[in-house]
PDB file of N, CA and C in Angstrom:
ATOM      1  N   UNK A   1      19.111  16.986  17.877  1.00  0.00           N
ATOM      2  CA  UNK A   1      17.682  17.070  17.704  1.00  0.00           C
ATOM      3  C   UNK A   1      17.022  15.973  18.535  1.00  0.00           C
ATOM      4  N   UNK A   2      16.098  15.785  19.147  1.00  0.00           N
ATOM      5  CA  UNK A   2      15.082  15.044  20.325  1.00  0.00           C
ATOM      6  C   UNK A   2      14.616  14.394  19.468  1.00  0.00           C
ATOM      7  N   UNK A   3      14.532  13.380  20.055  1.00  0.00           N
ATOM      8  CA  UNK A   3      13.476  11.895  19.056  1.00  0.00           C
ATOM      9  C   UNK A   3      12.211  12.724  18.343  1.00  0.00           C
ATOM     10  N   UNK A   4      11.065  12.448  17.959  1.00  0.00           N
ATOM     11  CA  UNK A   4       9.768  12.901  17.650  1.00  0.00           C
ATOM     12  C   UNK A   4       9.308  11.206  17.523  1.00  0.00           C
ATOM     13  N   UNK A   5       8.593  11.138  17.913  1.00  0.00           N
ATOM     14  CA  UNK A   5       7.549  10.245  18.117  1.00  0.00           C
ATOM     15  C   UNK A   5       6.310  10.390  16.671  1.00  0.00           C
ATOM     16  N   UNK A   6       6.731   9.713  16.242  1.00  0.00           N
ATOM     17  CA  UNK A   6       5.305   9.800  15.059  1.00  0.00           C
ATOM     18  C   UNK A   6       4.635   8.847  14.532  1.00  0.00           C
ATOM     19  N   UNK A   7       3.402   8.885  14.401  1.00  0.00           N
ATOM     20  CA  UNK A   7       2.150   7.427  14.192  1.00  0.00           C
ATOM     21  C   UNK A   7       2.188   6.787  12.984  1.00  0.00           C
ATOM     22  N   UNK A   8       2.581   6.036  12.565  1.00  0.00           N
ATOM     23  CA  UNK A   8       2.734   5.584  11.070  1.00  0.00           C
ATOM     24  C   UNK A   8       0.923   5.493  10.678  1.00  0.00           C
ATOM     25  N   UNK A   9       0.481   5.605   9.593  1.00  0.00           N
ATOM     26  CA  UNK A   9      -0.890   5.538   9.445  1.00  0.00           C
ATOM     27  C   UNK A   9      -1.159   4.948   8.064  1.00  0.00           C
ATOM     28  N   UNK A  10      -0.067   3.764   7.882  1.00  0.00           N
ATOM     29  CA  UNK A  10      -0.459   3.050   6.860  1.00  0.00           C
ATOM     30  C   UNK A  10      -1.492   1.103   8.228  1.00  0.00           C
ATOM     31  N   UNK A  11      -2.665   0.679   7.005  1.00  0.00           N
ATOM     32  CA  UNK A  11      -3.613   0.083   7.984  1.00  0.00           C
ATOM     33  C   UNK A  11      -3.265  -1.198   8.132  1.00  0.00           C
ATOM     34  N   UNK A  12      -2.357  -1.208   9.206  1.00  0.00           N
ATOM     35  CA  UNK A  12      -2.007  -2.963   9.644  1.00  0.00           C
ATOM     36  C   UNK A  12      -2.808  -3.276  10.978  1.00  0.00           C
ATOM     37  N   UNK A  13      -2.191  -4.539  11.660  1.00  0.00           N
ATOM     38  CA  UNK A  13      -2.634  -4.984  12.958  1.00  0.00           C
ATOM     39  C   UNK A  13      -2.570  -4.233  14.116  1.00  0.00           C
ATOM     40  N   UNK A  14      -1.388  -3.260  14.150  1.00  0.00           N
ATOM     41  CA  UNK A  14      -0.875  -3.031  15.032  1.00  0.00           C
ATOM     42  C   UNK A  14      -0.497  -1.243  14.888  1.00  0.00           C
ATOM     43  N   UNK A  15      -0.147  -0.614  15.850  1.00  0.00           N
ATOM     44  CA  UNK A  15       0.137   0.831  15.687  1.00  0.00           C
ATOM     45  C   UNK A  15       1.935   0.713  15.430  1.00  0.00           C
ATOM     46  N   UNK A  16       2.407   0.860  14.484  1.00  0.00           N
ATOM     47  CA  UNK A  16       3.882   1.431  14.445  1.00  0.00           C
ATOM     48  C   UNK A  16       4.168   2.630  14.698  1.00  0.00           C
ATOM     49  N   UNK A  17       5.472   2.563  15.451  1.00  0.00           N
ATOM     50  CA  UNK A  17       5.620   3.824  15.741  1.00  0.00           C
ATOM     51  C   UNK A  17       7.273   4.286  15.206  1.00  0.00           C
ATOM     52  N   UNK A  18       7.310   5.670  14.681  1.00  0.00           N
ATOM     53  CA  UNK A  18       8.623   5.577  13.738  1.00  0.00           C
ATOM     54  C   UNK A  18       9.126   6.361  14.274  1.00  0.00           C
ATOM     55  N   UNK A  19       9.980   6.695  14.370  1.00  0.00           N
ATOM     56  CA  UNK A  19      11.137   7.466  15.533  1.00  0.00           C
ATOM     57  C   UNK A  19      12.200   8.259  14.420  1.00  0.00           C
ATOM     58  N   UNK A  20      12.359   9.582  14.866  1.00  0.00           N
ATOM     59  CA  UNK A  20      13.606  10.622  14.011  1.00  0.00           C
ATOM     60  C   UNK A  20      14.468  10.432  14.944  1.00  0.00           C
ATOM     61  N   UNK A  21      15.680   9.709  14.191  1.00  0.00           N
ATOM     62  CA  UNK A  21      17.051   9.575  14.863  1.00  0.00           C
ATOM     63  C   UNK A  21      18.055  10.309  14.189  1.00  0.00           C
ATOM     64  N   UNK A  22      18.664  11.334  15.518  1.00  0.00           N
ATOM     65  CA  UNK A  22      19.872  12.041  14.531  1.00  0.00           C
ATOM     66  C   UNK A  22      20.792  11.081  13.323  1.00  0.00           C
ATOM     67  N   UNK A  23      20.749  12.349  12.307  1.00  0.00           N
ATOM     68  CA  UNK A  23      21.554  11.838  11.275  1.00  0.00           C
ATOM     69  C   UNK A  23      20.711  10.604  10.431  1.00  0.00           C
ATOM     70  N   UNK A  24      19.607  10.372  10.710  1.00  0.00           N
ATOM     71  CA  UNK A  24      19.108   9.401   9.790  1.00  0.00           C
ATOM     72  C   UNK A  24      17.585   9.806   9.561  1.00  0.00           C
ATOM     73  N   UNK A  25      16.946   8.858   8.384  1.00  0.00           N
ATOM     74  CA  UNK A  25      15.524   9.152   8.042  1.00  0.00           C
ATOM     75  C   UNK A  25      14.864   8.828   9.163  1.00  0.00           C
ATOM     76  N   UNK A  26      13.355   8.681   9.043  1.00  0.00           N
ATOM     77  CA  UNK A  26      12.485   8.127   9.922  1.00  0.00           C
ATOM     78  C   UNK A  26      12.697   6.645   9.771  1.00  0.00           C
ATOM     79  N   UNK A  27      12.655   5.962  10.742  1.00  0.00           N
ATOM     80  CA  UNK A  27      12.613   4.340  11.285  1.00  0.00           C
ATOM     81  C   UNK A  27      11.618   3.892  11.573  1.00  0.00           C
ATOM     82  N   UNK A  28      11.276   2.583  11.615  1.00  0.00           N
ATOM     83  CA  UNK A  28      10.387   2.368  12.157  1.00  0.00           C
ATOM     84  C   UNK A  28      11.013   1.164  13.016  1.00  0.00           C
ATOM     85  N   UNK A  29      10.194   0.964  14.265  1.00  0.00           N
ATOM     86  CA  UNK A  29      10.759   0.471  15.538  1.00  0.00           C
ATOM     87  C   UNK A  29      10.250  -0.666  15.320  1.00  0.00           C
ATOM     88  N   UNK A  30       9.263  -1.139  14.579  1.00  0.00           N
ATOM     89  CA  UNK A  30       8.997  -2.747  14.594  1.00  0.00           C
ATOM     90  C   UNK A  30      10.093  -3.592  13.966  1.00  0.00           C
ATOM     91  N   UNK A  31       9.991  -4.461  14.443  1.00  0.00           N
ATOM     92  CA  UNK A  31      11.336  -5.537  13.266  1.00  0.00           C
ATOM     93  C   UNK A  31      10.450  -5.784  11.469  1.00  0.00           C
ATOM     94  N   UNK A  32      11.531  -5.418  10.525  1.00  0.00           N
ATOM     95  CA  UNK A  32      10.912  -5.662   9.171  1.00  0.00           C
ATOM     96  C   UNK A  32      10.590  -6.853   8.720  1.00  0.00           C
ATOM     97  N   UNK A  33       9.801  -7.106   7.204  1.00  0.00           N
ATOM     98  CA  UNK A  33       8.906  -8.415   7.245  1.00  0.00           C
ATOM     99  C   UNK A  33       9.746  -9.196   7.338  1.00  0.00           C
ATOM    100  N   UNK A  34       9.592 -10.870   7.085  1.00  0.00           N
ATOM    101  CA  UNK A  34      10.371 -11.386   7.164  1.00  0.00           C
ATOM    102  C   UNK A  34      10.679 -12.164   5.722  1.00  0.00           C
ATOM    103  N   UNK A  35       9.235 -12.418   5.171  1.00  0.00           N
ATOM    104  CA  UNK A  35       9.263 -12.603   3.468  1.00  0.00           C
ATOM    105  C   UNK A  35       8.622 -11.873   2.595  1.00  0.00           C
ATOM    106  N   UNK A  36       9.774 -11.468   1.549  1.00  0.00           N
ATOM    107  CA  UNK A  36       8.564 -10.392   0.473  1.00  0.00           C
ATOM    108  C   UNK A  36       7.950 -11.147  -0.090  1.00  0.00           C
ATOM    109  N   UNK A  37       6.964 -10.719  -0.596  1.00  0.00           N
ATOM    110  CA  UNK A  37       5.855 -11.391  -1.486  1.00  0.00           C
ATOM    111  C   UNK A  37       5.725 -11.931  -2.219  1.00  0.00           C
ATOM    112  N   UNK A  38       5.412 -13.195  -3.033  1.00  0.00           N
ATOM    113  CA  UNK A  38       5.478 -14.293  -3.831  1.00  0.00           C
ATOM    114  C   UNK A  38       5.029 -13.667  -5.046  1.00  0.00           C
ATOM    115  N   UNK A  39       5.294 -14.102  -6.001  1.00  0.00           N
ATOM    116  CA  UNK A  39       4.965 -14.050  -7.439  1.00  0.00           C
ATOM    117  C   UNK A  39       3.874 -13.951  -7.926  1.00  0.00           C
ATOM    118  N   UNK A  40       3.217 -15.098  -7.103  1.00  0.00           N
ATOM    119  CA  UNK A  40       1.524 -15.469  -7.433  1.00  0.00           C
ATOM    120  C   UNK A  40       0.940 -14.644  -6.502  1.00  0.00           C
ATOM    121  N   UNK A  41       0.884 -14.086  -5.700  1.00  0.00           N
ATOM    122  CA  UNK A  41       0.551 -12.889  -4.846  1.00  0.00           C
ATOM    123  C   UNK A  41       0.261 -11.806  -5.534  1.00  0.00           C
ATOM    124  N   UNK A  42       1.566 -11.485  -6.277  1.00  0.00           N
ATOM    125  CA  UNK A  42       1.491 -10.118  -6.905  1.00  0.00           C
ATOM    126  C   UNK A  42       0.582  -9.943  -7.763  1.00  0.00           C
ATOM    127  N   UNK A  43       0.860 -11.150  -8.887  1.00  0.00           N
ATOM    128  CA  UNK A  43       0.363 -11.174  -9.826  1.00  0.00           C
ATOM    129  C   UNK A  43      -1.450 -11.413  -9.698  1.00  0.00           C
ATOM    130  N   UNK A  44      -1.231 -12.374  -8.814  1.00  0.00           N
ATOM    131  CA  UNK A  44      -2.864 -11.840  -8.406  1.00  0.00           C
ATOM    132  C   UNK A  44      -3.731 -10.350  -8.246  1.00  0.00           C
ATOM    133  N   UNK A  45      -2.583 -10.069  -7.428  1.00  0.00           N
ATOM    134  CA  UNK A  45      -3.093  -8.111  -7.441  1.00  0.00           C
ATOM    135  C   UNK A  45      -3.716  -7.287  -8.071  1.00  0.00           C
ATOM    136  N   UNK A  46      -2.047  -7.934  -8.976  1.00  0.00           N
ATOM    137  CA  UNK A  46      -2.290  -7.129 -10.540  1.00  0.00           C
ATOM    138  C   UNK A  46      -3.609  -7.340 -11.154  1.00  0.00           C
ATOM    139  N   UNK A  47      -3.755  -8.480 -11.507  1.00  0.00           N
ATOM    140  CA  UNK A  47      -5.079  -9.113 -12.367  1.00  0.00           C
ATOM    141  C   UNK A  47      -6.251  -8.185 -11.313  1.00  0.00           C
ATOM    142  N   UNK A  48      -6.368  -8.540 -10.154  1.00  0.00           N
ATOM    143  CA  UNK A  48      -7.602  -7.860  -9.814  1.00  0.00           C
ATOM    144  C   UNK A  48      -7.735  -6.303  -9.830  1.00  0.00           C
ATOM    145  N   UNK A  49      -6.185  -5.390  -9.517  1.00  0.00           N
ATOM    146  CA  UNK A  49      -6.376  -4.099 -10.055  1.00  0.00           C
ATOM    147  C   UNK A  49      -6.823  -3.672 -10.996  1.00  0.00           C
ATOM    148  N   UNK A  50      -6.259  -4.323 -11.875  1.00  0.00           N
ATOM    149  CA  UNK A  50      -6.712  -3.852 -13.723  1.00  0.00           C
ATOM    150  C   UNK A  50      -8.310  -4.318 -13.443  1.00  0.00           C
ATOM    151  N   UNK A  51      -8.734  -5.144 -13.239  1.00  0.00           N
ATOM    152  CA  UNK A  51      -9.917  -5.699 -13.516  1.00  0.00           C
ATOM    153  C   UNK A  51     -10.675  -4.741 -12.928  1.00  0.00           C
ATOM    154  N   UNK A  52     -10.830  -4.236 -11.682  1.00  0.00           N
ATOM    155  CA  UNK A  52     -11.273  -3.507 -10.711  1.00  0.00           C
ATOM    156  C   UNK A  52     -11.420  -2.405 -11.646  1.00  0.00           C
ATOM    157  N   UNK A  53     -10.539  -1.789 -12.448  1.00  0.00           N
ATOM    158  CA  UNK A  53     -10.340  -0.484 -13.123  1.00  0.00           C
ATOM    159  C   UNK A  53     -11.317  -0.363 -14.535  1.00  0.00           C
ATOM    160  N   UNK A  54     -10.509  -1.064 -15.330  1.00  0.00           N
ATOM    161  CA  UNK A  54     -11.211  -1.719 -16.555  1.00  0.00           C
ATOM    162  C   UNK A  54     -12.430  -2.237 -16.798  1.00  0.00           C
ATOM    163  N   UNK A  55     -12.728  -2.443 -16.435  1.00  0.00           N
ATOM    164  CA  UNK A  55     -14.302  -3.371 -15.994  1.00  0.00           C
ATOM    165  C   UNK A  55     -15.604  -2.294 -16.202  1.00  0.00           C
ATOM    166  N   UNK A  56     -15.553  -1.590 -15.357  1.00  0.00           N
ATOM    167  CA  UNK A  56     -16.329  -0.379 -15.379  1.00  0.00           C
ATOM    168  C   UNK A  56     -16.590   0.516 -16.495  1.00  0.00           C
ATOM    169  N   UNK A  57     -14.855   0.712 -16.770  1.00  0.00           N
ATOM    170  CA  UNK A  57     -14.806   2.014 -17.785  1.00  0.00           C
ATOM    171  C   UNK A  57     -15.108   0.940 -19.031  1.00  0.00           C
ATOM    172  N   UNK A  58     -14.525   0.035 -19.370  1.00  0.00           N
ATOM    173  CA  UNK A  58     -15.238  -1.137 -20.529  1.00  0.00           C
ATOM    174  C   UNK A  58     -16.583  -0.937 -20.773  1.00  0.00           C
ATOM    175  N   UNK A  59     -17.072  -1.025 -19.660  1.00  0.00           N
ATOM    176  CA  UNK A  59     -18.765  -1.269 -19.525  1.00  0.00           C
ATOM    177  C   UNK A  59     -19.281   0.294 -20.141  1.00  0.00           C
ATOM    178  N   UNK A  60     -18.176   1.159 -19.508  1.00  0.00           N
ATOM    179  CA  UNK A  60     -19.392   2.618 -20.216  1.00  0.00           C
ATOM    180  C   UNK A  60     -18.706   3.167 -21.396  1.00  0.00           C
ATOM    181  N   UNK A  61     -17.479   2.280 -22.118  1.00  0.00           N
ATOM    182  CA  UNK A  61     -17.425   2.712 -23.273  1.00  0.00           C
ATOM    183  C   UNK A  61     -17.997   1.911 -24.132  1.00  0.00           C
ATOM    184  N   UNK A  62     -18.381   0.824 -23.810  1.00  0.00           N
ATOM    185  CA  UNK A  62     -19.190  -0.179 -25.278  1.00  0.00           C
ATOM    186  C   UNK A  62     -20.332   0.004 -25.478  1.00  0.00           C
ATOM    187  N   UNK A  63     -20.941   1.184 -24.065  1.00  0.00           N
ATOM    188  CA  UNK A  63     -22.790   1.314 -24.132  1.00  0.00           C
ATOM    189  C   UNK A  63     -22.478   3.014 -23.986  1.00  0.00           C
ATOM    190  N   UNK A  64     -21.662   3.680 -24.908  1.00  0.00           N
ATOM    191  CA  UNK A  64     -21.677   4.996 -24.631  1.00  0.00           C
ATOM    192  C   UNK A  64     -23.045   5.312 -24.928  1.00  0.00           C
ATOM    193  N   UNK A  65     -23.323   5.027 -26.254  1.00  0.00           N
ATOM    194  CA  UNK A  65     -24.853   5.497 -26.734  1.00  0.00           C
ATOM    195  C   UNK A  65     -25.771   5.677 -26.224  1.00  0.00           C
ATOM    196  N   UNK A  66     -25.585   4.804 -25.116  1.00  0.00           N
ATOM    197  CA  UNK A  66     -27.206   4.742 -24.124  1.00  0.00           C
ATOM    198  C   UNK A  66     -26.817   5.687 -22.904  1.00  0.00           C
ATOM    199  N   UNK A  67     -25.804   6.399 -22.544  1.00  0.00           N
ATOM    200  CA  UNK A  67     -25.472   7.254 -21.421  1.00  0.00           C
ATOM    201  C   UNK A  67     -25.524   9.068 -22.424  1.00  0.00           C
TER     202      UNK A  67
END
């Protein structure tokens, strides 16, 4: 089977490009990170996901009455 050339379209700096190599998944041709992500990183995330989420729907269930 021939390479295929395909655009990765997750949003970094740079365009990756991931390549079908017989007998294996898709690759990607950049070199991988070099450190995964810290603890306090994540956990930061976390806190602002939930918050991001919660926050809102909080807000329109404690004032249902008035909607």
């Amino acid at each position: 089977m021939p390479r295929l050339p395909v655009v990765c379209l997750l949003p970094r700096r740079r365009v990756t490009l991931l390549v079908l190599q017989p007998g294996q998944r898709l690759v990607h041709s950049a070199p991988p990170r070099q450190r995964p992500a810290s603890t306090i990183a994540v956990a930061i995330a976390l806190v602002v996901l939930f918050t991001a989420f919660f926050t809102p729907s909080g807000y329109v269930l404690s004032n249902m009455n008035q909607f």
